[in-house]
Protein backbone atom coordinates (compact mmCIF):
# COMPACT_ATOMS: atom_id res chain seq x y z
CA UNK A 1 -143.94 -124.85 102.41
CA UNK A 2 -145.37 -127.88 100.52
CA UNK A 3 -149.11 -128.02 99.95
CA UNK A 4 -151.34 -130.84 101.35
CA UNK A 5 -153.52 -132.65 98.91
CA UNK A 6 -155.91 -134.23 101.32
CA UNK A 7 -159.00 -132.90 99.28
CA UNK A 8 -160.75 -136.58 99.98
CA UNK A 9 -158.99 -137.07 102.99
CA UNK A 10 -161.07 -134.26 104.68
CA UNK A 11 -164.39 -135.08 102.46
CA UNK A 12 -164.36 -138.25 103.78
CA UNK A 13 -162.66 -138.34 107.34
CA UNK A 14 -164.34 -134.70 108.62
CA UNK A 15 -168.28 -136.39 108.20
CA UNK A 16 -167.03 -140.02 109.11
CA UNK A 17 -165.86 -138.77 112.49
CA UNK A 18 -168.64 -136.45 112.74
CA UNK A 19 -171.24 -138.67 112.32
CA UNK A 20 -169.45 -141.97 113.68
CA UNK A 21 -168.62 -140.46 117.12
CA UNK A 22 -172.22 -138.34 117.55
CA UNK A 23 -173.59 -142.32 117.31
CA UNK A 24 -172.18 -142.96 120.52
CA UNK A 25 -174.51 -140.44 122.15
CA UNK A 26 -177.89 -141.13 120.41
CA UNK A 27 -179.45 -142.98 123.29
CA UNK A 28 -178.47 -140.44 125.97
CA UNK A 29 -180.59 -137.87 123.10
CA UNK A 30 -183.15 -140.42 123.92
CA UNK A 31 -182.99 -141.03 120.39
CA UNK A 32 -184.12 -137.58 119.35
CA UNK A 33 -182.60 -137.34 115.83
CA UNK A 34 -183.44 -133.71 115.58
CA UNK A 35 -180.40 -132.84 118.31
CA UNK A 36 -178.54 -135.68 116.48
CA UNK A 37 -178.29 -133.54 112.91
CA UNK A 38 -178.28 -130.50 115.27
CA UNK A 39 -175.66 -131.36 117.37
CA UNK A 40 -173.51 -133.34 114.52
CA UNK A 41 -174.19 -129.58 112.13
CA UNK A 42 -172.06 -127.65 114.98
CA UNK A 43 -170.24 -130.50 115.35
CA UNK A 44 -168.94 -130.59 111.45
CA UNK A 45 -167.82 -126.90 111.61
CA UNK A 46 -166.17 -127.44 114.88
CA UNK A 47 -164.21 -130.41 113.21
CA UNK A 48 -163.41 -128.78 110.06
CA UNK A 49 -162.12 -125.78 111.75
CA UNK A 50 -159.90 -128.49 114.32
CA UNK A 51 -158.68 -130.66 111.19
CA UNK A 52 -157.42 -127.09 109.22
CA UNK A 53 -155.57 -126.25 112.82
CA UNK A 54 -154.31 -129.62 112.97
CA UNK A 55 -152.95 -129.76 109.44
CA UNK A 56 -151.38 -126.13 109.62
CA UNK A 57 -149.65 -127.56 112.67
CA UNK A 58 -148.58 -130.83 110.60
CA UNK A 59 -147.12 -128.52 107.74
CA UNK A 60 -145.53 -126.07 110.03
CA UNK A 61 -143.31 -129.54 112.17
CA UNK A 62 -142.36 -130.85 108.09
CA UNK A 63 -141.46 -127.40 107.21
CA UNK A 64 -139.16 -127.27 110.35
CA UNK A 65 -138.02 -130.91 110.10
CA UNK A 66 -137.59 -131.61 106.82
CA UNK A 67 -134.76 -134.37 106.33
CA UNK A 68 -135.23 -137.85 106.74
CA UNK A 69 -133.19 -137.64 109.53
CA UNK A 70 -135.46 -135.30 111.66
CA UNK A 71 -138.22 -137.68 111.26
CA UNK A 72 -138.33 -138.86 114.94
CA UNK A 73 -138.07 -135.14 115.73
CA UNK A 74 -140.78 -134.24 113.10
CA UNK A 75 -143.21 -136.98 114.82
CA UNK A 76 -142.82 -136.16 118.01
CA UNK A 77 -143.51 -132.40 117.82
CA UNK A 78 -146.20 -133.49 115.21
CA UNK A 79 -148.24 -135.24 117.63
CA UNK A 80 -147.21 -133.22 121.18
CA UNK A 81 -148.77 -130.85 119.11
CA UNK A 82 -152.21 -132.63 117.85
CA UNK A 83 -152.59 -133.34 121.84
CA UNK A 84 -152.51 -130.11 122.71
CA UNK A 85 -154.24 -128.90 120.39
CA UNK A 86 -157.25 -131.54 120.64
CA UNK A 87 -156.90 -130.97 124.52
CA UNK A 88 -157.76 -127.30 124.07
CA UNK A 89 -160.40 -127.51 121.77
CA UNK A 90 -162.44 -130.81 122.81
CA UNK A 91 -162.58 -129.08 126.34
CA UNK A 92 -163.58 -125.89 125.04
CA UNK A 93 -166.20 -126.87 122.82
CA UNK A 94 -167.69 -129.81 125.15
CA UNK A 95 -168.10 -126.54 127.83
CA UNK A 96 -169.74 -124.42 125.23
CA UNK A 97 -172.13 -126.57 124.04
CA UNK A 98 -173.04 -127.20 127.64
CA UNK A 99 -173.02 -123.57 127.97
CA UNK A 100 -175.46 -122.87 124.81
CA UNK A 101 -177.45 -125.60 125.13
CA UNK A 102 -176.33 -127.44 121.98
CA UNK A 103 -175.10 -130.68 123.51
CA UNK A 104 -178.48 -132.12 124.32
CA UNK A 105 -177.18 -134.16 127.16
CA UNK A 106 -175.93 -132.77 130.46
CA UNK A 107 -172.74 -131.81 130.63
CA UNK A 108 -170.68 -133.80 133.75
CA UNK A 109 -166.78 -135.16 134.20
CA UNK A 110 -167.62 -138.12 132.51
CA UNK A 111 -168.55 -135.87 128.96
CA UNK A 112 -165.45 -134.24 129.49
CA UNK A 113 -163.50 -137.43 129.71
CA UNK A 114 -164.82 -139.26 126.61
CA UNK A 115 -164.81 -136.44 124.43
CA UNK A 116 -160.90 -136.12 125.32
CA UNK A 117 -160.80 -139.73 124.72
CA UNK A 118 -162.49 -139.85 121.32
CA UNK A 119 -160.63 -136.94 120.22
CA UNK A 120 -157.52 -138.28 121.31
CA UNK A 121 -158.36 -141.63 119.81
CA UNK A 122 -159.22 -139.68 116.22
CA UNK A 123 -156.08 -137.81 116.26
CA UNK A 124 -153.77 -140.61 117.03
CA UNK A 125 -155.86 -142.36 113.79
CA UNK A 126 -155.84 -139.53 111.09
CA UNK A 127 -152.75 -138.72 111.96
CA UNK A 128 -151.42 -141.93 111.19
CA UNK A 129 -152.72 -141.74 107.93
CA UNK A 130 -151.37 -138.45 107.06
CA UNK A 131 -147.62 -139.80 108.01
CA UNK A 132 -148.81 -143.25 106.29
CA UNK A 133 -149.33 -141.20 102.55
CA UNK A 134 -146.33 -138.83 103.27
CA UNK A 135 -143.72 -141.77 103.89
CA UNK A 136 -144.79 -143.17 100.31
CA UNK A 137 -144.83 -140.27 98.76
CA UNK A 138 -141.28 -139.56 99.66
CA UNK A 139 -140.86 -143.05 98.68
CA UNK A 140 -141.91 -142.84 95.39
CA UNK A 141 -140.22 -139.54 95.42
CA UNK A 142 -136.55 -141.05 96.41
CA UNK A 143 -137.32 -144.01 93.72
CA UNK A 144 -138.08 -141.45 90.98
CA UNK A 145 -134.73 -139.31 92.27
CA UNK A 146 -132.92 -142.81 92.31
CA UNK A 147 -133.73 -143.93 89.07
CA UNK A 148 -133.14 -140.22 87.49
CA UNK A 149 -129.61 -140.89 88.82
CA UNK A 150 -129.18 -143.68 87.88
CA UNK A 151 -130.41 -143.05 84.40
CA UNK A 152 -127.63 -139.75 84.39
CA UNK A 153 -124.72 -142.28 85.07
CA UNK A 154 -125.93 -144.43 82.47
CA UNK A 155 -126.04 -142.10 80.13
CA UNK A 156 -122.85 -140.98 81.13
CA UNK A 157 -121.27 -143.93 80.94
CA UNK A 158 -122.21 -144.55 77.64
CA UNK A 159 -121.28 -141.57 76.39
CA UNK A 160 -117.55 -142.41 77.71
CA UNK A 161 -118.15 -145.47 75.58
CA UNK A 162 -118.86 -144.26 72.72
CA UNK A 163 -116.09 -141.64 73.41
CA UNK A 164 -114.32 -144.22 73.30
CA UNK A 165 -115.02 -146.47 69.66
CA UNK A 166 -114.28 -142.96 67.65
CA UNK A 167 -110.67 -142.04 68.77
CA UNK A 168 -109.78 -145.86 68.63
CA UNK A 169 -110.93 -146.46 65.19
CA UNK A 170 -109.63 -143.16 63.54
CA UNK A 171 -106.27 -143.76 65.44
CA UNK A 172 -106.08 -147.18 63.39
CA UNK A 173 -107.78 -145.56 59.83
CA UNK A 174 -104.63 -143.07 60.06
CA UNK A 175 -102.06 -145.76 60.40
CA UNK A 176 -103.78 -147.89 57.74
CA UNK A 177 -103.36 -144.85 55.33
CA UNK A 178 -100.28 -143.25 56.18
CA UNK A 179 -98.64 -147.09 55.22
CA UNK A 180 -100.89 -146.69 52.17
CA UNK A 181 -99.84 -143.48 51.29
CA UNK A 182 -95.85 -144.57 50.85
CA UNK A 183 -96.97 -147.85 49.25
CA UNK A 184 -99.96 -147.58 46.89
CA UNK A 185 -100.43 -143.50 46.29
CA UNK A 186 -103.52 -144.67 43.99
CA UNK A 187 -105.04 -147.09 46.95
CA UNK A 188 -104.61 -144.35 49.26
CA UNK A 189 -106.91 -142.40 47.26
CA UNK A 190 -109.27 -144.89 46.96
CA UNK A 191 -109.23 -145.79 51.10
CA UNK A 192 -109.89 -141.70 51.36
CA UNK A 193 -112.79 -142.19 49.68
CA UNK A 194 -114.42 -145.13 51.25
CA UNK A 195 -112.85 -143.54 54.96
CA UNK A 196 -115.20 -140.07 54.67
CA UNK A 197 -118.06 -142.57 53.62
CA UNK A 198 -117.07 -144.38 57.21
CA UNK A 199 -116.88 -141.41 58.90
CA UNK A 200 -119.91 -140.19 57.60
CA UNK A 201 -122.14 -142.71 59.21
CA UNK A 202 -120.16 -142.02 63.05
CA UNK A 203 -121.37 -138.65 62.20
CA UNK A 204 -124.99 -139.53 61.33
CA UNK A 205 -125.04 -142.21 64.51
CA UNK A 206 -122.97 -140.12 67.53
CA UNK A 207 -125.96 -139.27 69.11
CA UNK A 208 -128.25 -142.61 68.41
CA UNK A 209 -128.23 -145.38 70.93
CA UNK A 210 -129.65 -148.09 68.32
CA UNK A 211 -129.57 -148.74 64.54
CA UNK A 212 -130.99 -150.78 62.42
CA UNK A 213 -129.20 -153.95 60.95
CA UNK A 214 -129.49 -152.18 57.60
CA UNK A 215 -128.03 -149.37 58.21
CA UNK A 216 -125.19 -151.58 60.15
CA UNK A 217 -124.67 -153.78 57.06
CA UNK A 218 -124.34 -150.52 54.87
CA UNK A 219 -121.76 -148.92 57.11
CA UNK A 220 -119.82 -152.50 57.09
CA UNK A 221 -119.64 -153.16 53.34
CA UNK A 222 -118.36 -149.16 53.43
CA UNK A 223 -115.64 -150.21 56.28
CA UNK A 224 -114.80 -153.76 54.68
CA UNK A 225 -113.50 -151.58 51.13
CA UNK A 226 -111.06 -150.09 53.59
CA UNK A 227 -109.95 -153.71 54.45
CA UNK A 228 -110.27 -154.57 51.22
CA UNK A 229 -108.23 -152.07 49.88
CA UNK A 230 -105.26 -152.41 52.46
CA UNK A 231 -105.36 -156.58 52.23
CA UNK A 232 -107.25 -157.92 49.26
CA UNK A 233 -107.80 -161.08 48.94
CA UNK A 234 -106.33 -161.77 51.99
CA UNK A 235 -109.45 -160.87 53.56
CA UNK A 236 -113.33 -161.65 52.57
CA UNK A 237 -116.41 -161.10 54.32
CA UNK A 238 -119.36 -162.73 53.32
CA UNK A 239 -123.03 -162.36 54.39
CA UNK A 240 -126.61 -164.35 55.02
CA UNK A 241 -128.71 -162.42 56.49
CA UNK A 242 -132.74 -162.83 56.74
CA UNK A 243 -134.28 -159.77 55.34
CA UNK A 244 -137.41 -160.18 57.68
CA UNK A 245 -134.62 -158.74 60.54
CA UNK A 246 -133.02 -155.67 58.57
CA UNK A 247 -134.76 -153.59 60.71
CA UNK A 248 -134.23 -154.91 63.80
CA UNK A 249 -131.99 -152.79 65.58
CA UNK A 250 -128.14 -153.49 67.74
CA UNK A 251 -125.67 -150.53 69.34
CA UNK A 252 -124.18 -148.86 66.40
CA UNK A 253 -120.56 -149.48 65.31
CA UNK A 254 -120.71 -153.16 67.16
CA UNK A 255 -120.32 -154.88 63.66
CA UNK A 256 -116.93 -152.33 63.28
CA UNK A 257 -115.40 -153.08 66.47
CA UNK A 258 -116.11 -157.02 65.96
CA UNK A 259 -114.24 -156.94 62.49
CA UNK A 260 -111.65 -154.90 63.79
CA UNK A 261 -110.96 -156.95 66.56
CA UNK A 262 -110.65 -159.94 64.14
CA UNK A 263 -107.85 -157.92 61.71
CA UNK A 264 -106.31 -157.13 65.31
CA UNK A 265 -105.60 -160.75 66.38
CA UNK A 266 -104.85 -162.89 63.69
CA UNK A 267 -102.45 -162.56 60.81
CA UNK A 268 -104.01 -161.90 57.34
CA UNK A 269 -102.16 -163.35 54.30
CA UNK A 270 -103.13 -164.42 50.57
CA UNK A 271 -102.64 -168.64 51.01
CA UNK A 272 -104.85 -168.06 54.33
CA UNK A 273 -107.57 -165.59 53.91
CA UNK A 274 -109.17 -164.34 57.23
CA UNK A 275 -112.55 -164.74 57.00
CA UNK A 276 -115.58 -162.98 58.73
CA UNK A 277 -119.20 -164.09 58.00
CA UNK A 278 -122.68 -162.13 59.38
CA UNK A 279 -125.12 -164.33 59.57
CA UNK A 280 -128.86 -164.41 61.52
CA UNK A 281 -130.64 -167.09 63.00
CA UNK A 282 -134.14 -168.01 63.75
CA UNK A 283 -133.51 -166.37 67.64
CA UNK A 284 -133.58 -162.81 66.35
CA UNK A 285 -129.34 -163.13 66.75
CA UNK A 286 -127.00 -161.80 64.32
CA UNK A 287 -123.60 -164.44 64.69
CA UNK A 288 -120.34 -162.46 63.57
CA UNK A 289 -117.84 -165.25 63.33
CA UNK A 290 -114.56 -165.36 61.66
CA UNK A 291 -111.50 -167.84 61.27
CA UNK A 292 -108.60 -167.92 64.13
CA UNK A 293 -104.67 -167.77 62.29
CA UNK A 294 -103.13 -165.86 65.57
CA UNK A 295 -100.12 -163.82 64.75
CA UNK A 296 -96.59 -165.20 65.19
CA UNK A 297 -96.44 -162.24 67.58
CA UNK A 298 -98.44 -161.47 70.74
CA UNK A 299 -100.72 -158.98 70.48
CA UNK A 300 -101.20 -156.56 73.20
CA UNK A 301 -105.02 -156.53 74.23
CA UNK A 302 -106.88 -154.91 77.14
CA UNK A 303 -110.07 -156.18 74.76
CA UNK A 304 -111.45 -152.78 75.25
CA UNK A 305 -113.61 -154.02 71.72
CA UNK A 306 -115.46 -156.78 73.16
CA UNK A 307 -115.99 -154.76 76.68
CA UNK A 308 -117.32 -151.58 75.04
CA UNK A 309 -120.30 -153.74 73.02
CA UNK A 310 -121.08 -155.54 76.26
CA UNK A 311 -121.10 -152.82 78.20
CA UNK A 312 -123.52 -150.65 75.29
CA UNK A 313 -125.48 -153.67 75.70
CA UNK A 314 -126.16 -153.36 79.34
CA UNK A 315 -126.75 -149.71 79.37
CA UNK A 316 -128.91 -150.03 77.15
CA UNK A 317 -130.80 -153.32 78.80
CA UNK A 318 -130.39 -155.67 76.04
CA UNK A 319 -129.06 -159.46 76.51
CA UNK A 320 -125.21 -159.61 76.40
CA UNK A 321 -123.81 -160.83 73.58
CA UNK A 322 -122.41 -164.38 73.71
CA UNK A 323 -118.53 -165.08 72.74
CA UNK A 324 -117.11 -168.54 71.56
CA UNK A 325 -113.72 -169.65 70.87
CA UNK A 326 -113.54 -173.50 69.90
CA UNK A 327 -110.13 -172.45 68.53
CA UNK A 328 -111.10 -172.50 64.68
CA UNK A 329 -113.70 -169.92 64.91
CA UNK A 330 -114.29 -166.79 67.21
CA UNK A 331 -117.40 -166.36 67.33
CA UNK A 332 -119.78 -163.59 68.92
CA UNK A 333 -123.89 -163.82 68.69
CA UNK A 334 -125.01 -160.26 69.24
CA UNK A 335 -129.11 -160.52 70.11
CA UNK A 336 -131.18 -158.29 68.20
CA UNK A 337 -133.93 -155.88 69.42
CA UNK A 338 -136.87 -156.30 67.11
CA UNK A 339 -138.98 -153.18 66.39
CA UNK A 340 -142.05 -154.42 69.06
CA UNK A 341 -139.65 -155.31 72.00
CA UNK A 342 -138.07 -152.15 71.87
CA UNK A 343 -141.29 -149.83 71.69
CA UNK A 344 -142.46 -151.55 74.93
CA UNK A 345 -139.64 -150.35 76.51
C-alpha cells in the first residue's frame, strides 16, 4: 500500500476546520473564548483522530481499486465510506460533549443537524482535494512512464540505425578490395591500411550519439584514401571549413554515408572527376555538395543513406538536414549542434 504524503495537508486543513467551524458557535458561547479554545482543544484531537480514519479508509478503496479503470468504483466506495464514517463520529462526539459538558451550548436536534452538515460539507471538500493531488500525481506519473517509453523506442530505433550504416559500409569496403586485390595487389595493401584506420573510428564511435566536426573530418580524409586509392584522380574532395565550428558536433558517420551515396550514383572517370566539397556557413551548417554525372545505368536505390541521417537527426532532436538537386549539384546542408545548444538539452 502506497504512503500518503499529506504532512501539510493535515497541518493546515486539521486547525483550519477546527478553528473555522468552532466560529460558527461563538455567539451561542456568548462569546466566552475560554469554551472556544476549550471546546476547539477536544475538538482538534477529535479531528485528527477522524482525518487518520478517513485517510486509512482512502488508502484501503486505492489499494482495492487501483487501475484507472476502477476509478468510478474507487470514488464511490471512497466517499460512501467518508459518509459513514463522518455520520458515526459527528453524532457520537456531538452526544458526548453534551454528555461531559464540553460543548458549552445545549445540546438539541438542531446541533445534531449542523454538525452532520458541516462535517458532511468538510468531507465532501478535503476529499476533493485528496483525489485533486492524486489525479496529478498519476499524471505526472503516466507522463514520466510515457516519455521513459518513448525514450526506450528511440533509443531503439537508433540503435537499428546505426545497425544499420556498419554492415552496409563493410559490405561495400569488401567489394572495393576484393576488385583491388586481382587488380592492384600493392593498392590493396595500401586500402588495408587506410580500411582498419576506418574501422577504427566505427569502433571508437558505436556507442556515441554525436561527434565533433573534427573528429568527422579526420575519419573522412581516412575514408576518402580508400576512394582515392580505388579511383584517383577520378575523384577529389576538397574542404573550407571555419575552424571556430570544429567542435561543433553532427551524428557520426553522416559525412561517410553522404560521400558514399555520391560514388553510388554517378559514374566516376578521369576526363570528369566527381567532386565532393565540405564546406560551413555562417548558420552553424556544414553543406556536403558534390557534382551530378549519373551512370549510364540505373542504379537501384531504396536511399536507405539519406533516410538513416534524417532519421539520426530526429532521434536525436536536431533540425533535418536539407537536400537539393538543381541537377548540377546534389547538395545536402546538415545543421550543426554547437557545444551551448546541446548542453541545454
Amino acid at each position: 500500500m502506497e504512503k500518503l504524503n499529506d504532512r501539510w495537508i493535515k497541518l493546515i486543513g486539521i486547525p483550519a476546520v477546527e478553528f473555522g467551524t468552532n466560529l460558527f458557535y461563538l455567539e451561542s458561547y456568548h462569546y466566552d473564548w475560554l469554551v472556544y479554545f476549550r471546546t476547539s482543544f477536544f475538538g482538534l484531537v477529535y479531528i485528527y483522530l477522524m482525518w487518520e480514519l478517513v485517510t486509512r479508509w482512502l488508502m484501503w478503496a486505492r489499494a482495492r481499486y487501483p487501475r484507472i479503470e476502477q476509478t468510478r468504483k474507487r470514488i464511490l466506495m471512497t466517499f460512501a465510506g467518508y459518509f459513514v464514517l463522518v455520520t458515526v463520529g459527528q453524532v457520537s462526539v456531538v452526544w458526548l460533549f453534551g454528555v461531559i459538558g464540553l460543548a458549552g451550548v445545549p445540546i438539541v436536534r438542531e446541533v445534531y443537524v449542523a454538525q452532520l452538515a458541516g462535517g458532511y460539507a468538510v468531507v465532501l471538500v478535503v476529499g476533493a482535494v485528496y483525489e485533486i493531488l492524486y489525479y496529478f500525481s498519476k499524471l505526472k506519473i503516466a507522463i514520466i512512464e510515457a516519455e521513459s517509453a518513448q525514450k526506450a523506442q528511440l533509443q531503439h530505433q537508433f540503435d537499428n540505425l546505426k545497425a544499420q550504416i556498419n554492415p552496409h559500409f563493410l559490405f561495400n569496403s569488401l567489394n572495393s578490395l576484393g576488385a583491388l586485390i586481382g587488380e592492384n595487389p600493392r593498392q590493396a595493401t595500401a586500402f588495408l591500411d587506410e580500411m582498419s584506420s576506418v574501422y577504427r573510428y566505427l569502433l571508437q564511435t558505436g556507442d556515441r550519439e554525436l561527434t565533433t566536426l573534427r573528429q568527422e573530418l579526420a575519419f573522412i580524409k581516412s575514408y576518402y584514401h580508400l576512394l582515392k586509392t580505388r579511383y584517383g584522380s577520378a575523384i577529389a574532395l576538397y574542404r573550407e571549413v571555419d575552424e571556430a565550428l570544429l567542435d561543433a558536433q553532427l551524428p557520426p558517420l553522416t559525412l561517410q554515408l553522404l560521400v558514399e551515396n555520391a560514388v553510388k550514383h554517378n559514374a566516376i572517370l578521369p576526363e570528369n572527376p566527381l567532386i565532393i566539397s565540405l564546406l560551413t556557413t555562417e548558420a552553424n551548417e556544414l553543406v556536403v555538395a558534390n557534382t551530378i554525372h549519373r551512370k549510364s545505368t540505373r542504379v537501384v536505390s531504396n536511399r536507405v543513406g539519406l533516410a538513416n541521417i534524417a532519421s539520426r537527426y530526429r532521434l536525436l532532436g536536431l533540425p533535418e538536414p536539407v537536400i537539393e538537386d538543381d541537377g548540377k549539384f546534389f547538395i545536402v546542408r546538415l545543421p550543426l549542434a554547437v557545444r551551448e545548444a546541446v548542453d541545454k538539452k
